[in-house]
Protein backbone atom coordinates (compact mmCIF):
# COMPACT_ATOMS: atom_id res chain seq x y z
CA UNK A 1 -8.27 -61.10 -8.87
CA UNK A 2 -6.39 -59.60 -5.63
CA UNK A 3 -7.01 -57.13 -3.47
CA UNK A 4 -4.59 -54.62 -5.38
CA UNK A 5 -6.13 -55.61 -8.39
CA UNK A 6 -9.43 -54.64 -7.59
CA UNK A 7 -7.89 -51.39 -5.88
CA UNK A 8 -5.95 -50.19 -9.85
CA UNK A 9 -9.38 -51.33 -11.63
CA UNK A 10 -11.70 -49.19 -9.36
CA UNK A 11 -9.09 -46.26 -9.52
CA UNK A 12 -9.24 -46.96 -13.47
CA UNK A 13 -12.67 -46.72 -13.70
CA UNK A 14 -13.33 -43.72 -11.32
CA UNK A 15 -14.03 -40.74 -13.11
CA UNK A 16 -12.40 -38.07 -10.30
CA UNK A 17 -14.44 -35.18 -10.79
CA UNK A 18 -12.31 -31.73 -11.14
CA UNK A 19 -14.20 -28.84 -9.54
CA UNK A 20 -14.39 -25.31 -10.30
CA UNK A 21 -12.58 -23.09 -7.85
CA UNK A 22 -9.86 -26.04 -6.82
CA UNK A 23 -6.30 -25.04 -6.72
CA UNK A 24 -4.30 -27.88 -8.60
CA UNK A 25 -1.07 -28.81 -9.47
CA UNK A 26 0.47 -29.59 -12.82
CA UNK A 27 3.35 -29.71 -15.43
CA UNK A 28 3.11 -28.10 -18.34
CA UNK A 29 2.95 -30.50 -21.45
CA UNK A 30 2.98 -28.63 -24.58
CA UNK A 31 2.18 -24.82 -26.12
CA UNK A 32 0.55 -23.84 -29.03
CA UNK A 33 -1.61 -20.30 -30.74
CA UNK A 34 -4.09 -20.79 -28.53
CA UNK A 35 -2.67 -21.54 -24.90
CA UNK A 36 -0.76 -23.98 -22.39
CA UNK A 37 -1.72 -27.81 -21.87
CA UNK A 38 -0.93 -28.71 -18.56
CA UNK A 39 -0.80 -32.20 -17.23
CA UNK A 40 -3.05 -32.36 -13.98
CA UNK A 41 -3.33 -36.19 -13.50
CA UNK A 42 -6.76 -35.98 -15.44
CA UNK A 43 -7.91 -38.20 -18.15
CA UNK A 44 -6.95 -34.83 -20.57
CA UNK A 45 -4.87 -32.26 -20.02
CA UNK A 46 -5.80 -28.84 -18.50
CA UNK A 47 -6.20 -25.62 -20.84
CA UNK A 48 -4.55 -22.57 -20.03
CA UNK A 49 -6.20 -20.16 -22.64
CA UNK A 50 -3.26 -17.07 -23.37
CA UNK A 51 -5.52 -14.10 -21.39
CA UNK A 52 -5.27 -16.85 -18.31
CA UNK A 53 -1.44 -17.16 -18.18
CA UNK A 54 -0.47 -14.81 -15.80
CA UNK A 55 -1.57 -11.52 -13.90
CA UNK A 56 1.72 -9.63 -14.23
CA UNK A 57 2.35 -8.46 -18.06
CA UNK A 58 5.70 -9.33 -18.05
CA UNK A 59 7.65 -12.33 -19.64
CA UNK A 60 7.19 -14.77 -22.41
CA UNK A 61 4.70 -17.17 -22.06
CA UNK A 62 7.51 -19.65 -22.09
CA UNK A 63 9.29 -17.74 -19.43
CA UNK A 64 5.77 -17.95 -17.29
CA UNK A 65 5.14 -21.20 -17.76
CA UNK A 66 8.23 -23.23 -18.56
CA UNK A 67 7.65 -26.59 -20.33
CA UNK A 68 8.22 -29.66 -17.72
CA UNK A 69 7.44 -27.47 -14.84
CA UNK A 70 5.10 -28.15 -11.71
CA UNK A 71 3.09 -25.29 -11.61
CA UNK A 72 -0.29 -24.41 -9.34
CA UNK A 73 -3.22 -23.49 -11.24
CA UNK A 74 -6.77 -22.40 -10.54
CA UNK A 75 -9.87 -24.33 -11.90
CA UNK A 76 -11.82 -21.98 -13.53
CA UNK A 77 -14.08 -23.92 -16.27
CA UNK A 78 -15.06 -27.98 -15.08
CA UNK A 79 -15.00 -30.41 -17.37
CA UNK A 80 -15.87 -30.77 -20.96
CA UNK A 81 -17.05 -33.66 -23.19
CA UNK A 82 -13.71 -34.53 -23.96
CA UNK A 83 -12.93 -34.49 -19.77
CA UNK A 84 -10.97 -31.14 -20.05
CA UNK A 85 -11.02 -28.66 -17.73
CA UNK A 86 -9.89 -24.53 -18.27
CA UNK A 87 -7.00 -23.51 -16.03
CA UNK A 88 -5.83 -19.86 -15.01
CA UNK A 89 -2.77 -19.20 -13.72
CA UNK A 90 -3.89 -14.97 -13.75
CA UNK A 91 -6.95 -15.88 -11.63
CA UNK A 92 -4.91 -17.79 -8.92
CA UNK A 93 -2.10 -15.08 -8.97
CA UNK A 94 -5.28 -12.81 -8.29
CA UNK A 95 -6.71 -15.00 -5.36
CA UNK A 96 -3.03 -15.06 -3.55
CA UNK A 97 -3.28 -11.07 -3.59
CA UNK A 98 -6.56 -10.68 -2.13
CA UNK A 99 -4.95 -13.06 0.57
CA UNK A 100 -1.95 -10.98 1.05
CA UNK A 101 -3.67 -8.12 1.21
CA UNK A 102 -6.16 -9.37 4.00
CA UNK A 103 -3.66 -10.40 6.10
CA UNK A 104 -1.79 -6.97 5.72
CA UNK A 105 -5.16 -5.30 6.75
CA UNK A 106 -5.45 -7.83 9.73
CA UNK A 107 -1.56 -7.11 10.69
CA UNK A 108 -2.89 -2.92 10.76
CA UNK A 109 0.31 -2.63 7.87
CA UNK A 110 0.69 -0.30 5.37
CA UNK A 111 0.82 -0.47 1.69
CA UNK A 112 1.72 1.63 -1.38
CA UNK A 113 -0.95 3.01 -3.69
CA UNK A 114 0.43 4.05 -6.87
CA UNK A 115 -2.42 7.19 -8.03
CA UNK A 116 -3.63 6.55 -11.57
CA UNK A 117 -7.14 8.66 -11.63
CA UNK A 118 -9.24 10.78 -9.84
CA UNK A 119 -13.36 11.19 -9.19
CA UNK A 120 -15.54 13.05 -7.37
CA UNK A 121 -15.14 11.02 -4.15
CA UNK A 122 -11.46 10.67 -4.24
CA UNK A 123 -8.37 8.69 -5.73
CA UNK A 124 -7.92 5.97 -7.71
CA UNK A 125 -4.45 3.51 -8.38
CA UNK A 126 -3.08 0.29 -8.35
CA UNK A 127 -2.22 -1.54 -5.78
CA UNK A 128 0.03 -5.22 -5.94
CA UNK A 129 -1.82 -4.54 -9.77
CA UNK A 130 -5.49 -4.54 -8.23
CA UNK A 131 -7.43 -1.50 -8.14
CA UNK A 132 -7.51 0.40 -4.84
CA UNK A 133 -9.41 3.91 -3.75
CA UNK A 134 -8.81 6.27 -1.02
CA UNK A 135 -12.03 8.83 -0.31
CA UNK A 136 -11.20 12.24 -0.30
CA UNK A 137 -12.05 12.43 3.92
CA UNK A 138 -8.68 10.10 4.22
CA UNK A 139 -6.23 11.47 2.03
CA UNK A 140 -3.92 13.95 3.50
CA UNK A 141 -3.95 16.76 0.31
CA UNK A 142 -7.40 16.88 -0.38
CA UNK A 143 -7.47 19.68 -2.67
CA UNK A 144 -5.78 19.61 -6.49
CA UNK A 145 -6.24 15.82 -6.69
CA UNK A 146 -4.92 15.38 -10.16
CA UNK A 147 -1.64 16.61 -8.86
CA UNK A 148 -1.24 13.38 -7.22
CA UNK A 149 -1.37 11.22 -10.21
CA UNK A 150 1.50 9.36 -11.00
CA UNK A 151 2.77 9.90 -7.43
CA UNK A 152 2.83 6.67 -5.01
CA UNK A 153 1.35 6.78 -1.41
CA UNK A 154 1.22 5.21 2.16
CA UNK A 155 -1.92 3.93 2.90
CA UNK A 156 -3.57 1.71 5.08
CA UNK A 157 -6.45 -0.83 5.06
CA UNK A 158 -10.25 0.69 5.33
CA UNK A 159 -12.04 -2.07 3.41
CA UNK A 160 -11.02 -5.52 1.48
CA UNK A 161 -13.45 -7.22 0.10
CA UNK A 162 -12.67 -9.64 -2.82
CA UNK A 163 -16.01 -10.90 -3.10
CA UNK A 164 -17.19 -7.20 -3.94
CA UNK A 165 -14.07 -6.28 -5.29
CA UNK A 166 -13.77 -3.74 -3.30
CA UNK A 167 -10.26 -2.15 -1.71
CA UNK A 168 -10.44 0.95 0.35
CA UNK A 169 -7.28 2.94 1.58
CA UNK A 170 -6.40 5.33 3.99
CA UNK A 171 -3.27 7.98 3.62
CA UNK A 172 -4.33 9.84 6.81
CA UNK A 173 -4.68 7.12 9.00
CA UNK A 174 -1.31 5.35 7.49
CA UNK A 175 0.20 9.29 8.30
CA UNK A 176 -0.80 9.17 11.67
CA UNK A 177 0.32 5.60 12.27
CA UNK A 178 3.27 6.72 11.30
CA UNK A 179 3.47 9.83 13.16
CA UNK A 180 2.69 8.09 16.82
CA UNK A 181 5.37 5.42 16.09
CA UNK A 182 7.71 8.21 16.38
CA UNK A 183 6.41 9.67 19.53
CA UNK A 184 7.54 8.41 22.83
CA UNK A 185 6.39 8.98 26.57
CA UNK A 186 7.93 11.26 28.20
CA UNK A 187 9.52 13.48 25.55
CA UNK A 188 8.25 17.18 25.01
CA UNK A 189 6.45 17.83 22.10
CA UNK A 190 5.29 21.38 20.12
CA UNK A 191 2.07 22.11 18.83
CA UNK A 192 -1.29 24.30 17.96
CA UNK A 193 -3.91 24.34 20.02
CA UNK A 194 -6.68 22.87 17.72
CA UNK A 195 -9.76 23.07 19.27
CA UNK A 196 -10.99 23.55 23.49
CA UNK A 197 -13.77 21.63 24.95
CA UNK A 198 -14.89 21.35 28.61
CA UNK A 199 -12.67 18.37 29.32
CA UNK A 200 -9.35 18.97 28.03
CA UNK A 201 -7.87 21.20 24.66
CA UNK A 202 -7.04 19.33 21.32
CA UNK A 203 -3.10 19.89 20.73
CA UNK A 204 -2.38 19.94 17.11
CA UNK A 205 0.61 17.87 16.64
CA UNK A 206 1.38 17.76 12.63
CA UNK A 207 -0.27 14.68 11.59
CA UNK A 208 -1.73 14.05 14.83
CA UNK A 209 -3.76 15.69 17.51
CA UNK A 210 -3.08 14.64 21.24
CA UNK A 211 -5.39 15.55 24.24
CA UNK A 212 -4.03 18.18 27.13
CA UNK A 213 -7.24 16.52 29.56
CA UNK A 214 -7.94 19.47 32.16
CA UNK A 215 -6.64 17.30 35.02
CA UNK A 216 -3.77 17.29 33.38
CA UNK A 217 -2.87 20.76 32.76
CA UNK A 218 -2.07 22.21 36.16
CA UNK A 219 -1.62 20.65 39.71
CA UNK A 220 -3.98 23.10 41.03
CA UNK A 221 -8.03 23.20 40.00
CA UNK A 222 -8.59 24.68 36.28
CA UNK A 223 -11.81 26.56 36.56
CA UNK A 224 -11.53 27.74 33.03
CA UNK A 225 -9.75 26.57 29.99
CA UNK A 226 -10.41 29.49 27.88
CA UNK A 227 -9.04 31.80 30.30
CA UNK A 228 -5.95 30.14 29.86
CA UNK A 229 -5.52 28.64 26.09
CA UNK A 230 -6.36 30.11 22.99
CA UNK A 231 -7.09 28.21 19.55
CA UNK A 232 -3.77 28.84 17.40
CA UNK A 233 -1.73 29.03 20.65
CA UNK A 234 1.23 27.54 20.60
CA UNK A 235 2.50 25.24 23.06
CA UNK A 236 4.81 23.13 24.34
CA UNK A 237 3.60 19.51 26.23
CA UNK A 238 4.61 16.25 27.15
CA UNK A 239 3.63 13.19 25.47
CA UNK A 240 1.85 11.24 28.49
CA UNK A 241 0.55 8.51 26.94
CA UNK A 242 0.13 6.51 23.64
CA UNK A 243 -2.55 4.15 23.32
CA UNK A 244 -2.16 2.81 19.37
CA UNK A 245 -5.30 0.56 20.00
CA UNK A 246 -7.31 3.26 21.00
CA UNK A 247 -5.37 5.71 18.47
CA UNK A 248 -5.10 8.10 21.34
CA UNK A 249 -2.25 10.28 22.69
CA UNK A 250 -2.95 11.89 25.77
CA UNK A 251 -0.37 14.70 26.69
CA UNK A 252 0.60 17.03 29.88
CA UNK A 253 1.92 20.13 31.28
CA UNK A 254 0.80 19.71 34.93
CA UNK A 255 4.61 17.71 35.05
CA UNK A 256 6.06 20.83 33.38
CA UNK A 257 4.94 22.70 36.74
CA UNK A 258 7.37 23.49 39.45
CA UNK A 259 4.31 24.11 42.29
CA UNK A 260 0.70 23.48 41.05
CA UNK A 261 -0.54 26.00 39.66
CA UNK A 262 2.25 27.58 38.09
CA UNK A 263 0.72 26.76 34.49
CA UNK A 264 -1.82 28.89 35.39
CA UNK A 265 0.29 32.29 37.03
CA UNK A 266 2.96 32.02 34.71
CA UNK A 267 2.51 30.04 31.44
CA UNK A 268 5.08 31.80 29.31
CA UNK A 269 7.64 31.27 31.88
CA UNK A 270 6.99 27.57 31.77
CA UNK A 271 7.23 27.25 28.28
CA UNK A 272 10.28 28.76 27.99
CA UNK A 273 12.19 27.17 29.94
CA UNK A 274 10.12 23.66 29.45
CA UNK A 275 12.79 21.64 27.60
CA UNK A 276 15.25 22.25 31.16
CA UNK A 277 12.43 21.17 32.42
CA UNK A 278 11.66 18.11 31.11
CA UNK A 279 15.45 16.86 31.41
CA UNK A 280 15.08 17.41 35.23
CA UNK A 281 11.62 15.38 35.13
CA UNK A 282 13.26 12.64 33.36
CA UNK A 283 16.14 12.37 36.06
CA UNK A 284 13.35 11.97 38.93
CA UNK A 285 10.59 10.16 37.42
CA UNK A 286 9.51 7.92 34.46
CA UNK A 287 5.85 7.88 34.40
CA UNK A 288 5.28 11.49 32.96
CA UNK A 289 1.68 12.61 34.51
CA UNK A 290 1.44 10.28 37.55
């Protein structure tokens, strides 16, 4: 007996073992009441029971899984006596979307979340067909929740988790993403002041809140924020800088003044005329707050 010989009869008499969890390819052989047969090189054919066909509800089985078609297919069940191992197509289909849905969360992308329920804690929909939840602390309306059912949001990626099954959304944070990918250096901006602390006041922007840091509000020495800002004030500054990794926007007037410390004498005359302002900053400098 030859070399090649002895190669055909060991390959003929190993028993390859097909393991639970494997991703495998196949054609699919033959249909009957109770599932798919699919051809996977093994000694039997695979089962695909009917529940295990697909994930999405739509289609024909035959229109799922053609006959004569190479198809991937997820080991779910290892072989029986009869050397027959349990395929599912659904549970693959299932794997790829956790996958997807990683990499979207890695990539900081957003995703739509269309609301089916509601619960004390927050919302609940589907999302690529798996169940996703957004906490009431990230969704932008957090009052009336059942309103929202039926409607389909922007969110982004808190938690994913296929081992816990777990998928946690954010609408505020996919709101704000959105918001600072609008905003560009340089431009004036309106807002609210939000809130004054000892190192700068918190400008309410819409869906975001910039910074106004003290050393950035006049050219002169600000001895006193609250002498000079008000919560509920409105106010007109310019976008200084936007750090997305940080998810910070840090904003200006001190390049709104036209000698330091005119902020401080005469802030409604620099707000009213701040947009004339601005266009002669632009036409002398480009780094707004240096």
């Amino acid at each position: 007996m030859g070399l090649y010989d002895d190669f055909a009869k060991g390959l003929e008499e190993h028993d390859y073992q097909f393991e639970k969890g494997q991703v495998v390819r196949g054609k699919v052989v033959e249909r009957d009441a109770k599932g798919v047969y699919v051809d996977i090189g093994a000694k039997s054919p695979g089962f695909v029971p009917l529940e295990e066909v697909s994930f999405h509800k739509t289609g024909s089985i035959s229109e799922l899984l053609p006959l004569e078609e190479e198809i991937e297919f997820l080991i779910i069940r290892e072989q029986n006596e009869d050397g027959q191992v349990t395929l599912s197509r659904r549970q693959l289909e299932i794997k790829y979307i956790w996958e997807d849905l990683a990499e979207m969360a890695a990539e900081s992308r957003s995703v739509q979340i269309k609301v089916t329920g509601t619960n004390k804690g927050g919302i609940v929909g589907e999302v690529e067909g798996l169940r996703g939840f957004i906490p009431r602390s990230h969704l932008v309306q957090s009052n009336k929740l059942d309103s929202l059912i039926g409607e389909t949001l922007t969110a982004n990626f808190l938690e994913v988790d296929r081992e816990r099954n777990k998928l946690v959304l954010s609408q505020r944070q996919a709101v704000r993403a959105a918001a600072m990918e609008k905003l560009v250096v340089g431009t004036l901006v309106e807002g609210k002041v939000a809130n004054i602390k000892p190192y700068g006041v918190f400008v309410d922007l819409g869906p975001v809140t910039g910074l106004l840091h003290i050393r950035q509000v006049s050219g002169k020495r600000v001895d006193s924020l609250e002498a000079n800002f008000q919560v509920g004030q409105e106010i007109k500054v310019v976008v200084a800088e936007i750090d997305e990794y940080e998810n910070r926007i840090s904003l200006s007037t001190k390049v709104l003044e036209s000698y330091p410390g005119e902020i401080l004498e005469k802030m409604a005359v620099v707000m009213a005329n701040a947009e004339e302002r601005v266009e002669q900053l632009s036409r002398t400098t480009d780094v707004p707050g240096q």
